[in-house]
Protein backbone atom coordinates (compact mmCIF):
# COMPACT_ATOMS: atom_id res chain seq x y z
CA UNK A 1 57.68 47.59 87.37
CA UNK A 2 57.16 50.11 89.69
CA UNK A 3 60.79 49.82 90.87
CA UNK A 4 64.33 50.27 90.99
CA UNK A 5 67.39 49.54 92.32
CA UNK A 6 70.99 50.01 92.11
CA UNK A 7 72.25 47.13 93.35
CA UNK A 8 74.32 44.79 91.28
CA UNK A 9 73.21 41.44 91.50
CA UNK A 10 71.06 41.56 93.59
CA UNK A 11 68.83 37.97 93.40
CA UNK A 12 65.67 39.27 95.66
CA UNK A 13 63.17 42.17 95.22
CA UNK A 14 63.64 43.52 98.87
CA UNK A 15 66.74 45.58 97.67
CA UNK A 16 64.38 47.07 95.42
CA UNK A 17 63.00 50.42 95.92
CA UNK A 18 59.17 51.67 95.21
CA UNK A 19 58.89 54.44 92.78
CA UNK A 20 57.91 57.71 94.93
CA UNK A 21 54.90 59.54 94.78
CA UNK A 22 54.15 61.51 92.02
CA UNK A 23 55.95 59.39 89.48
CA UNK A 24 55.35 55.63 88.15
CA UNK A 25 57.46 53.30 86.26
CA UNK A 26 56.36 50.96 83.86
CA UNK A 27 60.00 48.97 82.49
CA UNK A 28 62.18 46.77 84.27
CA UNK A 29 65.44 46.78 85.40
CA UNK A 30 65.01 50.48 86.85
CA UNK A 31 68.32 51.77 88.26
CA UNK A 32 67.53 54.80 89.41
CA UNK A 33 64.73 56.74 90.80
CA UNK A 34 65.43 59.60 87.95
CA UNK A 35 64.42 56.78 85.63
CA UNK A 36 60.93 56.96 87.54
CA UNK A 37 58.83 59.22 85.47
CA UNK A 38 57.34 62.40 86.71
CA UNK A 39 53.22 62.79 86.67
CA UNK A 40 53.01 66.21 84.28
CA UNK A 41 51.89 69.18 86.00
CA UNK A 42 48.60 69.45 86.43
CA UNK A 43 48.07 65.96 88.06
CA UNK A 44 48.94 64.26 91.36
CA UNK A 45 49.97 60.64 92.00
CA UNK A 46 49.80 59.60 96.11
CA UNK A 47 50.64 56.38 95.18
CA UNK A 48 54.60 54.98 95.47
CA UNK A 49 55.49 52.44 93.48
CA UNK A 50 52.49 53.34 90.75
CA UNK A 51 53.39 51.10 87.49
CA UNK A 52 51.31 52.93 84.80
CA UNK A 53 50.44 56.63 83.93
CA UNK A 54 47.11 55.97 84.72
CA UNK A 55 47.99 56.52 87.98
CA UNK A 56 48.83 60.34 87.22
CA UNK A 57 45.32 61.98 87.67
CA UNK A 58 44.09 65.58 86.86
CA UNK A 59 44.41 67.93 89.60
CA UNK A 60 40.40 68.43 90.96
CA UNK A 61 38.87 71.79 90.26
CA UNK A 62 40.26 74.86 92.28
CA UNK A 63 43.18 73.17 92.88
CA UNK A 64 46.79 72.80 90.91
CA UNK A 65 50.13 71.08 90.63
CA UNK A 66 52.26 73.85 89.35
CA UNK A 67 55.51 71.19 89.04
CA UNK A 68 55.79 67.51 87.40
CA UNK A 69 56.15 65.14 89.98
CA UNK A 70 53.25 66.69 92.31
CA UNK A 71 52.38 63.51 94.94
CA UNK A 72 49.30 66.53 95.49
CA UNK A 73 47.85 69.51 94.59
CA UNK A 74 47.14 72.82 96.22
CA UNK A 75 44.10 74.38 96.59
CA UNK A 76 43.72 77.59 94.68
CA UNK A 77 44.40 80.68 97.06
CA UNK A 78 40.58 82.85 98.24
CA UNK A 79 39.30 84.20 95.51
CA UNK A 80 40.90 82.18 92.75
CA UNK A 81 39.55 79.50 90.62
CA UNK A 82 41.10 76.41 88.39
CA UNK A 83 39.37 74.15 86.31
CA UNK A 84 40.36 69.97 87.07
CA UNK A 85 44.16 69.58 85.64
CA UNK A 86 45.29 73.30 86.05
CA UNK A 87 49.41 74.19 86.52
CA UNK A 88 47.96 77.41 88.23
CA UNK A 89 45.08 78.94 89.49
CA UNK A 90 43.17 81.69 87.22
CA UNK A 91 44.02 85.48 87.51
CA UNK A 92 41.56 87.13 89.29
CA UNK A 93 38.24 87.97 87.34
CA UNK A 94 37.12 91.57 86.11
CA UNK A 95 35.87 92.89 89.22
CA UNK A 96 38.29 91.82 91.70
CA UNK A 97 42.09 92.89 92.46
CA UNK A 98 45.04 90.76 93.58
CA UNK A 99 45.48 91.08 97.66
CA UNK A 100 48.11 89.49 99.84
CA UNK A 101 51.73 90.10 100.56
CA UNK A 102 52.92 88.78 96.97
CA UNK A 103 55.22 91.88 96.49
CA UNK A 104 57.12 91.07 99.43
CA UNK A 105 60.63 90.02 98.40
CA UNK A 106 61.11 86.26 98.00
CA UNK A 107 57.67 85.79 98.05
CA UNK A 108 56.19 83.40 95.08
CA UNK A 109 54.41 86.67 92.98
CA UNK A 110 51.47 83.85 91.65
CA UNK A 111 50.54 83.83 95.55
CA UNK A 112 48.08 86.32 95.42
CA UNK A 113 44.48 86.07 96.56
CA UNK A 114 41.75 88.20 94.80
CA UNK A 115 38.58 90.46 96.43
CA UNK A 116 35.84 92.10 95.45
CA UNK A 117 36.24 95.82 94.02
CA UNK A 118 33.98 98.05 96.38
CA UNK A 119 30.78 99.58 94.96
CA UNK A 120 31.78 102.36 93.11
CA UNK A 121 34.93 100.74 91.97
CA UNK A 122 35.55 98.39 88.97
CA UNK A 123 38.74 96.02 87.61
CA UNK A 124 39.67 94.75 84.49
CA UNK A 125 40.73 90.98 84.78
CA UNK A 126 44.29 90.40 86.62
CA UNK A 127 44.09 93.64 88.09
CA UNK A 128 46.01 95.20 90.97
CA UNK A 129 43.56 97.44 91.49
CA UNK A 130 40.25 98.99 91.46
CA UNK A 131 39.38 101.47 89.63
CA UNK A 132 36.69 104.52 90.61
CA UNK A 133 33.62 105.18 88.32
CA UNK A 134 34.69 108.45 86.61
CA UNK A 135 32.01 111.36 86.80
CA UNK A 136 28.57 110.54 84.63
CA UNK A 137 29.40 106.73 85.80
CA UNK A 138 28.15 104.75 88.70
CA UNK A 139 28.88 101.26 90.25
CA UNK A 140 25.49 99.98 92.52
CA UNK A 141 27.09 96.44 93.70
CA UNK A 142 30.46 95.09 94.83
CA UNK A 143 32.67 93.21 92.24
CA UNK A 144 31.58 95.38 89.19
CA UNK A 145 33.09 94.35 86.09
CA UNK A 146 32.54 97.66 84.34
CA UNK A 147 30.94 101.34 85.61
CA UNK A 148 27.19 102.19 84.62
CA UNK A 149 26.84 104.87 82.43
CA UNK A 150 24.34 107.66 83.28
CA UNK A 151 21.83 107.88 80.69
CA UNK A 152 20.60 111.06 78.72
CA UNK A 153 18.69 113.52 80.92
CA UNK A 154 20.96 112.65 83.59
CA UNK A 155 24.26 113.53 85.18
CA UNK A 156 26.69 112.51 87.97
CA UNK A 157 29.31 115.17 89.30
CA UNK A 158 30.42 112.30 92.04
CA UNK A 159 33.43 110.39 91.47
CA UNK A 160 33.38 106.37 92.83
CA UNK A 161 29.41 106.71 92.78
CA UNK A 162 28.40 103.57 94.59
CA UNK A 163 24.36 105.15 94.51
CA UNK A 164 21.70 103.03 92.43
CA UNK A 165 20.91 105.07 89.34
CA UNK A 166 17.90 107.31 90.25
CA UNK A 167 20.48 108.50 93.44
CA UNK A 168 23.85 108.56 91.16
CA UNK A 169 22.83 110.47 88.22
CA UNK A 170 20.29 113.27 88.63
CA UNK A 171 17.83 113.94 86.36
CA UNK A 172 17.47 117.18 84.11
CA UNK A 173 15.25 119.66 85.85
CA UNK A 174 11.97 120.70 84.32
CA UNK A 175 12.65 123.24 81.81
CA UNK A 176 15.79 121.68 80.93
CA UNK A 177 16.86 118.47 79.13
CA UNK A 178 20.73 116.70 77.86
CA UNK A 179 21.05 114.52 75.17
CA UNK A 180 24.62 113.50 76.07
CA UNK A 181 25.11 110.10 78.03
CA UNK A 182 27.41 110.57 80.49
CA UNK A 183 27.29 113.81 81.33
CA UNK A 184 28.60 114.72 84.83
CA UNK A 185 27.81 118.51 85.03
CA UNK A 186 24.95 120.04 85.80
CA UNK A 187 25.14 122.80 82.90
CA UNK A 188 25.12 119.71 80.54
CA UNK A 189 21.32 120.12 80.52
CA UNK A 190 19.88 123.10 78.44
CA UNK A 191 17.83 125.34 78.90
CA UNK A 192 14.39 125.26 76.70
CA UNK A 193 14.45 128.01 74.03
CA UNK A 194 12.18 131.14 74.71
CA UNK A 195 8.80 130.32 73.35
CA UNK A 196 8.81 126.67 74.29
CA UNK A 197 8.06 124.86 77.46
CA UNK A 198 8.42 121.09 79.00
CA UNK A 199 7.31 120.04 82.48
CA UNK A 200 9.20 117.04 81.82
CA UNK A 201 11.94 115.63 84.55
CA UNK A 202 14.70 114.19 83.30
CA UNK A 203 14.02 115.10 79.33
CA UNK A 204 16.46 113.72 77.01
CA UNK A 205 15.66 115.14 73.62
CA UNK A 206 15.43 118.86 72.74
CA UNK A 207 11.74 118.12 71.47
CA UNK A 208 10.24 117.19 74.92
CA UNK A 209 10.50 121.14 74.96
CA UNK A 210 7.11 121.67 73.65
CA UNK A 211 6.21 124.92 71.61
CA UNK A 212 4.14 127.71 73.13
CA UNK A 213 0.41 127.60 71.14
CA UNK A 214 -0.81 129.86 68.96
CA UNK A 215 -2.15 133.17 70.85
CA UNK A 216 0.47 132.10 74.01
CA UNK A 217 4.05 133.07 74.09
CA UNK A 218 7.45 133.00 76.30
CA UNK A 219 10.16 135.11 76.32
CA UNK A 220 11.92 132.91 78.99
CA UNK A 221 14.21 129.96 78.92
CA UNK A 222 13.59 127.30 80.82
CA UNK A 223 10.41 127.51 80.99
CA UNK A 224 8.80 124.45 83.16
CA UNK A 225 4.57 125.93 82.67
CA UNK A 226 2.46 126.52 80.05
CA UNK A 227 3.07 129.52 78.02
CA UNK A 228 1.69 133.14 79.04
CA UNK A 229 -1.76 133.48 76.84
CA UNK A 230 -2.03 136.68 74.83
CA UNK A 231 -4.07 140.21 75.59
CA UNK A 232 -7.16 139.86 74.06
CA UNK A 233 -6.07 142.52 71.60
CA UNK A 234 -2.97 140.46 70.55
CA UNK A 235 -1.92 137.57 69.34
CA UNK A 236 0.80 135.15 67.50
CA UNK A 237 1.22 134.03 64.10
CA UNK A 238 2.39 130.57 64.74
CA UNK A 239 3.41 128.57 67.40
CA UNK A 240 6.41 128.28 69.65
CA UNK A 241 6.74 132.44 69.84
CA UNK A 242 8.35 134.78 72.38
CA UNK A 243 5.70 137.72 71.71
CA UNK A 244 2.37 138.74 70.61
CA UNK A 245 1.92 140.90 67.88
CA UNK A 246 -0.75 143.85 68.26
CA UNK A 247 -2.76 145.92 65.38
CA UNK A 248 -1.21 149.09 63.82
CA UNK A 249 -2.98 152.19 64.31
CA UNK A 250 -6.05 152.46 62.72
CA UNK A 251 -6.63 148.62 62.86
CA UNK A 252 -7.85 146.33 65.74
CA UNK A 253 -8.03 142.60 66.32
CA UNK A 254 -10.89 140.59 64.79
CA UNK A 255 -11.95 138.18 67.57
CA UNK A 256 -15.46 136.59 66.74
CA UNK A 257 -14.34 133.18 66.77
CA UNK A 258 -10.38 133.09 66.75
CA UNK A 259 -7.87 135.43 66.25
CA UNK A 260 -7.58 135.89 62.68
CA UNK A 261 -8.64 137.68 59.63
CA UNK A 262 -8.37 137.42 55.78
CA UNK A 263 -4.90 137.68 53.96
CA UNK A 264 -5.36 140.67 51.78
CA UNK A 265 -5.17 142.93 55.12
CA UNK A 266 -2.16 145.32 54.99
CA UNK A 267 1.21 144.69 57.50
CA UNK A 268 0.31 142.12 60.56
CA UNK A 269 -2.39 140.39 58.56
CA UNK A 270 -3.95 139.51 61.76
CA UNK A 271 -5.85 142.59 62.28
CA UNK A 272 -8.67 143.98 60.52
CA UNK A 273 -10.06 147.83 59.55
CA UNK A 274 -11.67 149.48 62.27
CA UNK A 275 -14.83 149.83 59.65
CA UNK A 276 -15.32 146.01 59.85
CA UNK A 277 -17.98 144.17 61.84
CA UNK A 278 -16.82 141.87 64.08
């Protein structure tokens, strides 16, 4: 076992030759060494003259035997992994794209190592490769798998952002906010509505802009301070208002402890008769 030969008749085992490498033979009476069978790929034999598949073991981790027959295996090229028993080495991972001259003509195309994407950059697996963070995305570290979003009250106009996030996307100005994630123009953040206000950086909803209180108004947008307060002979009805209201003629404001007066009084209802004691 282990064996063969060709020979006819021979009477001694010296004409006999040892199974190479990579295969084993367990029967007698071998003739040929095609009749010595191949290790699968995957696993290596070093031994000649092996008897038993035993002697077939997996290839080790990060390396392969891409034929049967392997007396070895090869380690995986940089950048490339296997797990123990592998035909080839993995594809390379999201993050990383294929490198080396495996184009060239007559070149084995699975010869390809694999390197990091740059910061700003990401892959998909198997990729040749890297792909730049669109606008309202960024990419901090090498070897991204996927691009960071820039979230609401934010934006990015940069393409391939490699800048952590409070550098990439730029917060919403005072005055201002953006629900949208993503957004890589500047405009994307609105403008608070006249009679509102928010000193807020970076506001994401439109009710950080906070209404203008009773007796204070705005007729701006984008207000980032408090409201302008009333003249003391005016005032508003509610809040989150882009004027005060004044009396008619003939009336005037009734200010004793707030600007207000009973419901019955003709037009702005806020003012009073001129006859009344205030």
């Amino acid at each position: 076992m282990g064996l063969y030969s060709s020979a006819l008749g021979a009477t001694s085992v010296s004409v006999c030759a040892k199974c190479p490498s990579g295969r084993y033979s367990s029967a007698k009476g071998v003739t040929s060494v095609d009749d010595c069978t191949r290790c699968a790929a995957g696993k290596k034999n070093p031994i000649a003259g092996s008897t038993s598949s035993s002697a077939c073991t997996n290839c080790d981790a990060t390396t392969f035997s891409k034929l049967p027959g392997s007396s070895s295996c090869d380690d995986c090229f940089s950048g490339r992994t296997a797990n123990a028993g592998s035909v080839r080495c993995e594809v390379c991972a999201k993050g990383k794209k294929k490198a080396g001259a495996y184009k060239t003509q007559g070149t084995d195309p699975d010869t390809y190592t694999c390197v990091d994407c740059d910061a700003g950059y990401w892959s998909d697996t198997n990729s040749e490769e890297c792909l730049e963070c669109p606008k309202g995305y960024y990419a901090a570290a090498a070897e991204s798998k996927s691009c960071d979003v820039c979230a609401a009250g934010r934006y990015n106009q940069n393409k391939a952002n490699a800048n952590v996030v409070d550098i990439a996307c730029t917060k919403c100005e005072a005055g201002r906010y953006s629900s949208a994630v993503g957004a890589s123009i500047k405009n994307t953040c609105s403008n608070c509505s006249p009679g509102k206000w928010s000193d807020t950086v970076g506001a994401a909803l439109s009710s950080d802009c906070k209404d203008c209180a009773i007796d204070y108004f705005s007729a701006d947008e984008g207000r980032t301070t408090n409201c302008e307060k009333c003249a003391v002979d005016a005032t508003t009805l509610e809040a989150g208002l882009t004027i005060c209201l004044r009396c008619n003629a003939g009336f005037h404001m009734k200010t004793n402890s707030s600007k207000s007066c009973r419901t019955w009084y003709v037009d702005m209802l806020l003012c009073c008769p001129l006859f009344e004691t205030v």
